[in-house]
Protein backbone atom coordinates (compact mmCIF):
# COMPACT_ATOMS: atom_id res chain seq x y z
CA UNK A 1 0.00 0.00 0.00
CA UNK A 2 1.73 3.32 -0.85
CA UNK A 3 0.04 6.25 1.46
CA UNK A 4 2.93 9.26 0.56
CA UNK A 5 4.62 9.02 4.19
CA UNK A 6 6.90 6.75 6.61
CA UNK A 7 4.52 4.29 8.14
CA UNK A 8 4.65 3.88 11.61
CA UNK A 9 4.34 0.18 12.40
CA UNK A 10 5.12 0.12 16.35
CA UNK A 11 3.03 1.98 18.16
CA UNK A 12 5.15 3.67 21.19
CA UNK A 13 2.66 4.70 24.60
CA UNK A 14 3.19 4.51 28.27
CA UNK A 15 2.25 1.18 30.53
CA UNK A 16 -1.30 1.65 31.66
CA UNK A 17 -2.19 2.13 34.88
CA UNK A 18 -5.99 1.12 35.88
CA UNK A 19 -7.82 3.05 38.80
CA UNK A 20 -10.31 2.10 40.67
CA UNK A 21 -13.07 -0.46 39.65
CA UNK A 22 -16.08 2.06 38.03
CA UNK A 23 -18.18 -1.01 36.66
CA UNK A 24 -19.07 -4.05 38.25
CA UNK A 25 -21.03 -7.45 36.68
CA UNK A 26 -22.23 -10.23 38.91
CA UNK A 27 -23.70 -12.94 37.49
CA UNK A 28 -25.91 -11.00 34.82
CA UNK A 29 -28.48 -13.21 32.87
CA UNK A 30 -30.54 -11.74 30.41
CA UNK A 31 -32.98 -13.96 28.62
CA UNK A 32 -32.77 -14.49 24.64
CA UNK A 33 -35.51 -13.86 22.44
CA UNK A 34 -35.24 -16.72 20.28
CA UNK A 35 -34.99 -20.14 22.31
CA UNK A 36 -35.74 -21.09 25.64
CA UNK A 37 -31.97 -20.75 26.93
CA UNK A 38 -30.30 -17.69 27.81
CA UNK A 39 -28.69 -15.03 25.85
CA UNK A 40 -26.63 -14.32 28.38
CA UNK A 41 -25.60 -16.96 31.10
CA UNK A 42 -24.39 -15.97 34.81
CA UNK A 43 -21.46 -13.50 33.62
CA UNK A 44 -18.83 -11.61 35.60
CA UNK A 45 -16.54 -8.95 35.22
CA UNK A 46 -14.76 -5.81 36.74
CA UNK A 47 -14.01 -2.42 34.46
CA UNK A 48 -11.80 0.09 36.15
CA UNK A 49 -11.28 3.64 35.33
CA UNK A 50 -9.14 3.84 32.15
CA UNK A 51 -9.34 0.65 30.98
CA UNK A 52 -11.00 -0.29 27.70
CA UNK A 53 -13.26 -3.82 27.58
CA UNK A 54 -13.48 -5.91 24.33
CA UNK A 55 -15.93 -8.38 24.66
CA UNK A 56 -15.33 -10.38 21.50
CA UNK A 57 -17.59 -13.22 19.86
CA UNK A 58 -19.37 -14.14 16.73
CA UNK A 59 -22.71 -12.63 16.20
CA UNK A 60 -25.40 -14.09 17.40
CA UNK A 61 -23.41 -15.06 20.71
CA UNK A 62 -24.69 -12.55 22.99
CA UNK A 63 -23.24 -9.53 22.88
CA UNK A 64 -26.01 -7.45 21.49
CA UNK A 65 -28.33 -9.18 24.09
CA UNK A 66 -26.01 -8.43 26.91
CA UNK A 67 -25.09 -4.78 25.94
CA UNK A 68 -29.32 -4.47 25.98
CA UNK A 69 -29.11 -5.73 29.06
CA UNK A 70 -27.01 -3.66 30.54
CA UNK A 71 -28.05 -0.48 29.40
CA UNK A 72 -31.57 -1.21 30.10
CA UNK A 73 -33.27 -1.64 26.70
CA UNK A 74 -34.28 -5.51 27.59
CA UNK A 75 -34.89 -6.84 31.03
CA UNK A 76 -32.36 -8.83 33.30
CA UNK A 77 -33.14 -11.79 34.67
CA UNK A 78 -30.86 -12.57 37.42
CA UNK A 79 -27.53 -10.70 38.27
CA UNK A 80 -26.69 -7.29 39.48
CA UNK A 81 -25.06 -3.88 37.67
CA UNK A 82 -23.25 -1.28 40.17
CA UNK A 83 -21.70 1.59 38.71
CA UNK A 84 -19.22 3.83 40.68
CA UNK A 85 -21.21 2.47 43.90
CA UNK A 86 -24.45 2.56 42.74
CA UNK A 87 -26.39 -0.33 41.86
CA UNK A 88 -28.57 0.87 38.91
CA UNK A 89 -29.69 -3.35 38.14
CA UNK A 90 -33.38 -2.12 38.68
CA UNK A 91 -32.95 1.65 37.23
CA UNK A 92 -35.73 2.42 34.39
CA UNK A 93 -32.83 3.49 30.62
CA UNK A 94 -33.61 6.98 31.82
CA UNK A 95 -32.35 6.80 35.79
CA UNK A 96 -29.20 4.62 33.85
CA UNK A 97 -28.29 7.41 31.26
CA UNK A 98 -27.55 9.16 34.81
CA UNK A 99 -24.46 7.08 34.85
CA UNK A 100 -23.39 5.22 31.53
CA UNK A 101 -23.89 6.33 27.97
CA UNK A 102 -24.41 3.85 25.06
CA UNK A 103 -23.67 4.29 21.35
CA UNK A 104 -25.37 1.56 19.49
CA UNK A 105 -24.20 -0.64 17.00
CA UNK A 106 -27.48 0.16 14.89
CA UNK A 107 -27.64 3.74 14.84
CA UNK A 108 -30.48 3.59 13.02
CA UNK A 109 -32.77 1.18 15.30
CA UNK A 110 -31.46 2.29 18.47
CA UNK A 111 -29.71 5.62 18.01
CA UNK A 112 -32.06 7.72 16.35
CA UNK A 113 -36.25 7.78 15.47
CA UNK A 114 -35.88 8.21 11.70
CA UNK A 115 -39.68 10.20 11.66
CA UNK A 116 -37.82 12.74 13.73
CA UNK A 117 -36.02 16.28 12.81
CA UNK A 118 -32.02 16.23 13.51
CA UNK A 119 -32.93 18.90 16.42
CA UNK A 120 -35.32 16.33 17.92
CA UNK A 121 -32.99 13.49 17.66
CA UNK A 122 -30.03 15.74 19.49
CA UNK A 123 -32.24 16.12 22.48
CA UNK A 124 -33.88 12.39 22.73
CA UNK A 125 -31.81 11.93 26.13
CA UNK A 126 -32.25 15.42 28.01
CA UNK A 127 -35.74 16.55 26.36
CA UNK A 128 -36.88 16.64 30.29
CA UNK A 129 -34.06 18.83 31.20
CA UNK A 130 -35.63 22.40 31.83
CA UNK A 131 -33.35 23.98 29.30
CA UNK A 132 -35.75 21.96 26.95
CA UNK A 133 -39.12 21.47 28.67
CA UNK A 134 -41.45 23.68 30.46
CA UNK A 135 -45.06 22.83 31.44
CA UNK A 136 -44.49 19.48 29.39
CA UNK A 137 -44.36 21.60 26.18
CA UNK A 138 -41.03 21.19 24.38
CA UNK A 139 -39.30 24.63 24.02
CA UNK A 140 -38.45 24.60 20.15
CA UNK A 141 -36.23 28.08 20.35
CA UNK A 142 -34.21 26.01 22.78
CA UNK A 143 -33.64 22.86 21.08
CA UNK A 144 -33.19 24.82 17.92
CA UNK A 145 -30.65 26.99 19.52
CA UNK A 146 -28.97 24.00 21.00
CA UNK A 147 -28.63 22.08 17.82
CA UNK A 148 -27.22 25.22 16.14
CA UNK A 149 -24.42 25.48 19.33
CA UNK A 150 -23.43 21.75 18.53
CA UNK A 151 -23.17 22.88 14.56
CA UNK A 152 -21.16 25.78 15.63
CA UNK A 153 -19.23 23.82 18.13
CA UNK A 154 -18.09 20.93 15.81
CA UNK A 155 -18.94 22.55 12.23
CA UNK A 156 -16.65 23.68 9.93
CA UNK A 157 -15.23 27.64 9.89
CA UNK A 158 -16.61 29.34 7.01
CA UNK A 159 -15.93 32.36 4.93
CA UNK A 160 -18.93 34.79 3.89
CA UNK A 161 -17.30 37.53 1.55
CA UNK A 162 -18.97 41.05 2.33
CA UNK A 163 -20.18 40.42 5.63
CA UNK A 164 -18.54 42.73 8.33
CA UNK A 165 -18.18 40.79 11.81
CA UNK A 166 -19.09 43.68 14.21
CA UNK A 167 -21.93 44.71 12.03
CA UNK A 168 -23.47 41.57 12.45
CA UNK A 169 -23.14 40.81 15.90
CA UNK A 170 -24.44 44.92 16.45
CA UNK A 171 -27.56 43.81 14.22
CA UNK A 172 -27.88 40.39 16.59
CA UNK A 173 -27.85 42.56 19.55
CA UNK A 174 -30.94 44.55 18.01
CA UNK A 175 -33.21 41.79 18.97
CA UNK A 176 -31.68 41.23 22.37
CA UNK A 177 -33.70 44.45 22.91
CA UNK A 178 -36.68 43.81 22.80
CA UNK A 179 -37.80 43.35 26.21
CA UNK A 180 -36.13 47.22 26.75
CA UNK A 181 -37.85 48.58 23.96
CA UNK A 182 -41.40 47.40 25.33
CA UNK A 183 -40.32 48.97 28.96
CA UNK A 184 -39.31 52.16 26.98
CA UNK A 185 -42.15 52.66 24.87
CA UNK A 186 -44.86 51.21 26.84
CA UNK A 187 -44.08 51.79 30.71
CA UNK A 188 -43.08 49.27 33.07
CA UNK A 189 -46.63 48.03 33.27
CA UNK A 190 -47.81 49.23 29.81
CA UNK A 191 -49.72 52.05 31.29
CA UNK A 192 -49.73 53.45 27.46
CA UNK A 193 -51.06 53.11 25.36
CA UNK A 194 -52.56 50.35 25.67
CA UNK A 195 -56.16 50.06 27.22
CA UNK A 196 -56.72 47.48 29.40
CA UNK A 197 -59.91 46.65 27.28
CA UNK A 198 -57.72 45.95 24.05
CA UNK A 199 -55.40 44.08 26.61
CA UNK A 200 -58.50 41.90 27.27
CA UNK A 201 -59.40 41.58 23.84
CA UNK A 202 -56.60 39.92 22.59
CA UNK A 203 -56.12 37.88 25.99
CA UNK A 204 -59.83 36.31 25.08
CA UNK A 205 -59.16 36.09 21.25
CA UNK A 206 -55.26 34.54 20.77
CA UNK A 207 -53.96 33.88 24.04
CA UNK A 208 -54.99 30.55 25.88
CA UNK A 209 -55.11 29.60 29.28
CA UNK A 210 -54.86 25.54 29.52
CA UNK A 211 -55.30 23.63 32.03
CA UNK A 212 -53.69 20.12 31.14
CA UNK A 213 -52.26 16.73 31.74
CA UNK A 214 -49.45 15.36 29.12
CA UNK A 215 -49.70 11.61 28.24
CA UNK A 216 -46.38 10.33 26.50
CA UNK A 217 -47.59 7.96 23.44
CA UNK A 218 -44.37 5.10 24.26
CA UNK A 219 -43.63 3.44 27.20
CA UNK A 220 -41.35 5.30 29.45
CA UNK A 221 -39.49 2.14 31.13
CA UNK A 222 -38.67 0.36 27.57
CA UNK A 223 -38.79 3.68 25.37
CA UNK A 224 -41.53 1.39 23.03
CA UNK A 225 -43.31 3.53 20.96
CA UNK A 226 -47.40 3.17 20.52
CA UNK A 227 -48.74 2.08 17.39
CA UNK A 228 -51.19 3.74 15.20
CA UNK A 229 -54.42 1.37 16.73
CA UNK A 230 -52.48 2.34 19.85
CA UNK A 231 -52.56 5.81 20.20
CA UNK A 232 -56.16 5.72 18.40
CA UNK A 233 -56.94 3.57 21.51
CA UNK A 234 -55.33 6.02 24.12
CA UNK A 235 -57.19 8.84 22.27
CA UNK A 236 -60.53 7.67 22.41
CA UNK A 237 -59.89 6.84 26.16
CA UNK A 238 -58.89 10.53 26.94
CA UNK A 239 -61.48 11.26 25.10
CA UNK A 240 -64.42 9.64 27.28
CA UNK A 241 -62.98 11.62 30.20
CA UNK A 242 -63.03 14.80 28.35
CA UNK A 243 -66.25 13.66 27.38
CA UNK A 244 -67.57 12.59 30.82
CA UNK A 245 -65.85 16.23 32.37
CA UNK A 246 -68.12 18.65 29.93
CA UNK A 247 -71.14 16.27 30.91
CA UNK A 248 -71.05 18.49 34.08
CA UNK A 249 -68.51 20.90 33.91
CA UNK A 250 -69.01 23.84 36.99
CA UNK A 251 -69.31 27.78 35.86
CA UNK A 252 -66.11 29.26 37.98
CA UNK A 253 -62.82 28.68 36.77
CA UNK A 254 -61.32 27.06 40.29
CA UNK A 255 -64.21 24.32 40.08
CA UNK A 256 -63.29 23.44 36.69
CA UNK A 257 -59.80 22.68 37.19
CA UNK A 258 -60.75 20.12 40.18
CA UNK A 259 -63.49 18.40 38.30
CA UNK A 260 -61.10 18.20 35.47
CA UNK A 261 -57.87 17.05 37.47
CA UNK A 262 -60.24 14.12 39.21
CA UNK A 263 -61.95 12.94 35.66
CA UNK A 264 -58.78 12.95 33.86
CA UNK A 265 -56.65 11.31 36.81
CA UNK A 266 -58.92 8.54 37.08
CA UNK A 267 -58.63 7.90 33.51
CA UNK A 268 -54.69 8.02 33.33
CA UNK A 269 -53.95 4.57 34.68
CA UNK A 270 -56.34 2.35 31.55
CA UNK A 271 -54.60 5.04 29.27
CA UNK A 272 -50.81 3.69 29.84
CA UNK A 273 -52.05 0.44 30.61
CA UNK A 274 -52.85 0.59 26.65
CA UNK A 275 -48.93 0.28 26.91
CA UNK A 276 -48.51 -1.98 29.18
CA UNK A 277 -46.77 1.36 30.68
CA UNK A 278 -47.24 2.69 34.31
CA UNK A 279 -48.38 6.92 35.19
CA UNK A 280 -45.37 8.62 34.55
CA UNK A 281 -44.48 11.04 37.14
CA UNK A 282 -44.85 13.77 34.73
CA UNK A 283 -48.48 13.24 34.19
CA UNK A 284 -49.89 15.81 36.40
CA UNK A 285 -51.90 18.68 36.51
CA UNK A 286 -50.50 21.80 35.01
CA UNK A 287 -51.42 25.30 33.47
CA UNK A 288 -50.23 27.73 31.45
CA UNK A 289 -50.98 30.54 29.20
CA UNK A 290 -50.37 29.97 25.48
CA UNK A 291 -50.06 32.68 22.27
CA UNK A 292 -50.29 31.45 18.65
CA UNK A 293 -46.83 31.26 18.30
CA UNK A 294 -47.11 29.37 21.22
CA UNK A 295 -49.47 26.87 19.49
CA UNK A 296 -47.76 26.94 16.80
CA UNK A 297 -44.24 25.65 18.10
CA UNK A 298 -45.79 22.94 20.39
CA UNK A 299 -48.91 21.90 18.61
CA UNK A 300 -47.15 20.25 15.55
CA UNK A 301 -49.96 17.57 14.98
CA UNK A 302 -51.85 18.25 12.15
CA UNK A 303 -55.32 19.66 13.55
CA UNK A 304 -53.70 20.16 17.15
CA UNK A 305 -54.02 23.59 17.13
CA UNK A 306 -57.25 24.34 15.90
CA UNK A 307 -58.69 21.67 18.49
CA UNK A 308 -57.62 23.70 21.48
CA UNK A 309 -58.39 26.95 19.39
CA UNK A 310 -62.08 25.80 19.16
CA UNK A 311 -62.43 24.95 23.10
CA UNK A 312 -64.79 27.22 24.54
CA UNK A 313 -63.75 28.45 28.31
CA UNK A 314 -64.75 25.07 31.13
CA UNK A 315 -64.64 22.89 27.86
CA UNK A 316 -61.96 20.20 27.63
CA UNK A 317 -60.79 17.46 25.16
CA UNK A 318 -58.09 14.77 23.96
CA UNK A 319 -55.45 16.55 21.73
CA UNK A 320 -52.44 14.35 20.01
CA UNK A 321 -50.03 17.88 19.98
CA UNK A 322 -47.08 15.50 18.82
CA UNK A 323 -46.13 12.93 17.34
CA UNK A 324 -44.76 11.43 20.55
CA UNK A 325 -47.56 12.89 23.17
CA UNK A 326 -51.26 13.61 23.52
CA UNK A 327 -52.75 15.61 26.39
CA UNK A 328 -56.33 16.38 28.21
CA UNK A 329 -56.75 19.56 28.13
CA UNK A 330 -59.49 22.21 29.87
CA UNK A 331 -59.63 25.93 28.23
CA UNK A 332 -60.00 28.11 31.38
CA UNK A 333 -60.79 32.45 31.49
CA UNK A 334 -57.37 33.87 32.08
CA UNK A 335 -58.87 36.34 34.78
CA UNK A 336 -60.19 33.29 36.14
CA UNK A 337 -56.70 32.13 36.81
CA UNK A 338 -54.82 35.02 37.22
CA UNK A 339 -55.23 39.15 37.23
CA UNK A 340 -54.98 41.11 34.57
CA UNK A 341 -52.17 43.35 36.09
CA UNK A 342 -50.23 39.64 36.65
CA UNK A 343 -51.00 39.24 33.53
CA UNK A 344 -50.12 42.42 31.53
CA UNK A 345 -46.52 42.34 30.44
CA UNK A 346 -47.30 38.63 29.09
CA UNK A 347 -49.80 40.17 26.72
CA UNK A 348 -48.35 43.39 25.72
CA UNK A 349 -45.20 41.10 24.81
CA UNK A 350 -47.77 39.37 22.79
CA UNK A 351 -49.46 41.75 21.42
CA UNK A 352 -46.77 44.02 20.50
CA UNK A 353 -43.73 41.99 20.27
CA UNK A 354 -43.85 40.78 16.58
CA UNK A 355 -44.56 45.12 15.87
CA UNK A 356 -41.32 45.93 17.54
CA UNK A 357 -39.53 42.94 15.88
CA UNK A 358 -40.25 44.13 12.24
CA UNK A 359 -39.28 47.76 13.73
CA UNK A 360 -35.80 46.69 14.65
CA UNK A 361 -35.45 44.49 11.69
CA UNK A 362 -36.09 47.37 9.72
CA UNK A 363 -33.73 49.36 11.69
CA UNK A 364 -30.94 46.54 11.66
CA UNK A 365 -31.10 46.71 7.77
CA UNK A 366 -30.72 50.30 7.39
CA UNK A 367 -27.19 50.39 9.51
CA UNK A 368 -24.18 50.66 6.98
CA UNK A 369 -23.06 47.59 5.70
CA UNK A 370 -21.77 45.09 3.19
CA UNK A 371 -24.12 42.20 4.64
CA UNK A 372 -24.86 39.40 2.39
CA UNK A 373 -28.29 38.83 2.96
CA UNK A 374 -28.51 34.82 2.12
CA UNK A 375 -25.27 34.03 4.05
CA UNK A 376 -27.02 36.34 7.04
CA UNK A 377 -29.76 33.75 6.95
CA UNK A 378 -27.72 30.63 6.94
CA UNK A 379 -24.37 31.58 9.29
CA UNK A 380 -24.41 32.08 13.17
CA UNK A 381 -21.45 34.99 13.83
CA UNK A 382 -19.36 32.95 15.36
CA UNK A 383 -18.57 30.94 12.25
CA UNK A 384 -18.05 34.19 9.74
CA UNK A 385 -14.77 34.89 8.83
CA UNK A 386 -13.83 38.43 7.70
CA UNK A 387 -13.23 38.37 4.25
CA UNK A 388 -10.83 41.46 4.73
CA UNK A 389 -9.45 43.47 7.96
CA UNK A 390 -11.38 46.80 6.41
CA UNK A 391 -15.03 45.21 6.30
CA UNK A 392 -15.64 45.12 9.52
């Protein structure tokens, strides 16, 4: 083989030097799929910090069974799994990722779920984590942002002739202002000039108050996604509840959310028994107050939106908002919930954010500049390179 160098055939490193034992096996068995005996039989072993573990073999002789075992993604059936001190044997794949990490040999059937964007796929592990999640609603911005850190992070550098460096990152800060600019032109409290009847007005006709209880459509323990008869099932289950809620719904806003939370409670358990799943901790009562952008991020499920946009106030219903989670929810009155002065930042930011957006945008665009405006919409700052020390 000629490669255009000296090849180095010895490979020269220091004598290793093992710490402390970080992973320990006793007697793990893990049942095979295929014929009565087990996959795995009664095996032992030690890992200590900075070692590296080949277990070798041909396929079909195990290994996949007993890395499944181990991380979780098929059940044990005798043996025990302690990790730095902690035995994690019984720990559900989430409580595990806690303490190992596992990169699959099928990236395909175990790494990723192919229906999902890249973004969603770089956050399948720490989607609960409140950078990502609030109120059970995934926070798009976030994972969006996070994805483009990781692209930034790892991408490659590139070069966007005409684009000055401090120009751009003076029209990023623009929109880093916008919170300033609604304090400056509107009061602290948005005394004007807004009314506090047009505040109401668009608090009744875009903005939704929710009171709701997410339902994930797989089985948290074994990750096992529901199938199409499946979630139609856990649907039309929700669905009676909602149903057997608005039979009787009460007038005031407080009584609502009780009658709801019981109904809906009682209904969780034949839901995720669909699954042969258990209540996930997560499946409580919540509420929160949504705008249309708000819908539109979270509610991705075709019809989603417009199902919760239809709810009168006390009414509730079933809503697949995901591909990967349905929810009952109850419209409630905002000043049922809340105050309007509680309330009033929230909906002047609402109301008049998008306005002050296009204002800066239009301001941003007017600054002296070379910008180019496709690589603007494609390249974060930190990846532009100045095409010369002048244009900047």
């Amino acid at each position: 083989m000629m490669v255009g160098r000296p090849v180095q055939l010895q490979v020269n490193k220091d004598e290793a030097h093992p710490g402390d034992v970080v992973l320990s096996v006793k007697n793990f068995t893990v049942p095979s799929h295929l014929h009565k005996k087990d996959a795995v039989h009664n095996v032992s072993f030690d890992v200590r910090a900075g070692e590296i573990v080949c277990i070798a073999g041909i396929d079909g002789n195990g290994q996949t069974e007993f890395i499944h075992g181990l991380t979780g993604l098929d059940k044990s059936s005798g043996g025990s799994i302690t990790v730095c001190g902690h035995d994690i044997s019984h720990y559900s794949i989430h409580h595990r990722g806690e303490y190992i990490s596992h990169i699959p040999e099928d990236r395909h059937k175990h790494g990723l779920v192919l229906d999902f964007t890249l973004e969603q796929n770089l956050v399948l592990q720490r989607y609960k984590e409140p950078q990502f999640e609030k109120a059970g609603f995934i926070k798009r911005d976030a994972v969006r942002s996070y994805a483009q850190q990781l692209m930034d992070n790892y991408g490659d550098a590139y070069t966007a002739n005409g684009i000055g460096l401090e120009t751009l990152k003076l029209f990023q800060q623009l929109q880093y202002k916008h919170t300033l600019l609604l304090d400056l032109v509107y009061g602290k409290d948005g005394e004007t000039p807004v009314e506090d009847g047009e505040l109401t007005e668009h608090l009744d006709s875009t903005m939704y108050e929710i009171g709701f209880i997410t339902v994930p459509l797989y089985n948290t323990s074994t990750f096992a996604f529901a199938t199409d008869d499946q979630k139609a099932e856990m649907l039309s289950l929700a669905q009676k509840a909602a149903d057997s809620y608005n039979a009787a719904a009460p007038e005031d806003t407080s009584s609502q959310l009780t009658a709801f939370n019981s109904i809906a409670s009682s209904a969780l358990t034949d839901i995720c028994a669909v699954l042969d799943a258990e209540v996930p901790s997560t499946s409580t009562l919540q509420t929160d107050l949504l705008s249309e952008s708000d819908l539109t991020d979270a509610f991705t499920q075709e019809g989603a939106a417009d199902t919760l946009r239809g709810l009168a106030y006390g009414q509730a219903a079933a809503i697949q908002y995901t591909g990967y989670a349905m929810m009952l929810a109850v419209r409630l009155d905002p000043l049922g919930v809340s105050t309007l002065d509680a309330l009033r930042s929230q909906i002047l930011s609402d109301l008049k954010g998008e306005e002050l957006d296009d204002a800066l945008s239009a301001y941003g665009a007017q600054l002296d500049n070379s910008l180019s405006s496709s690589a603007m919409s494609k390249l974060p700052a930190a990846k532009i390179v100045n095409a010369t020390s002048a244009n900047s």
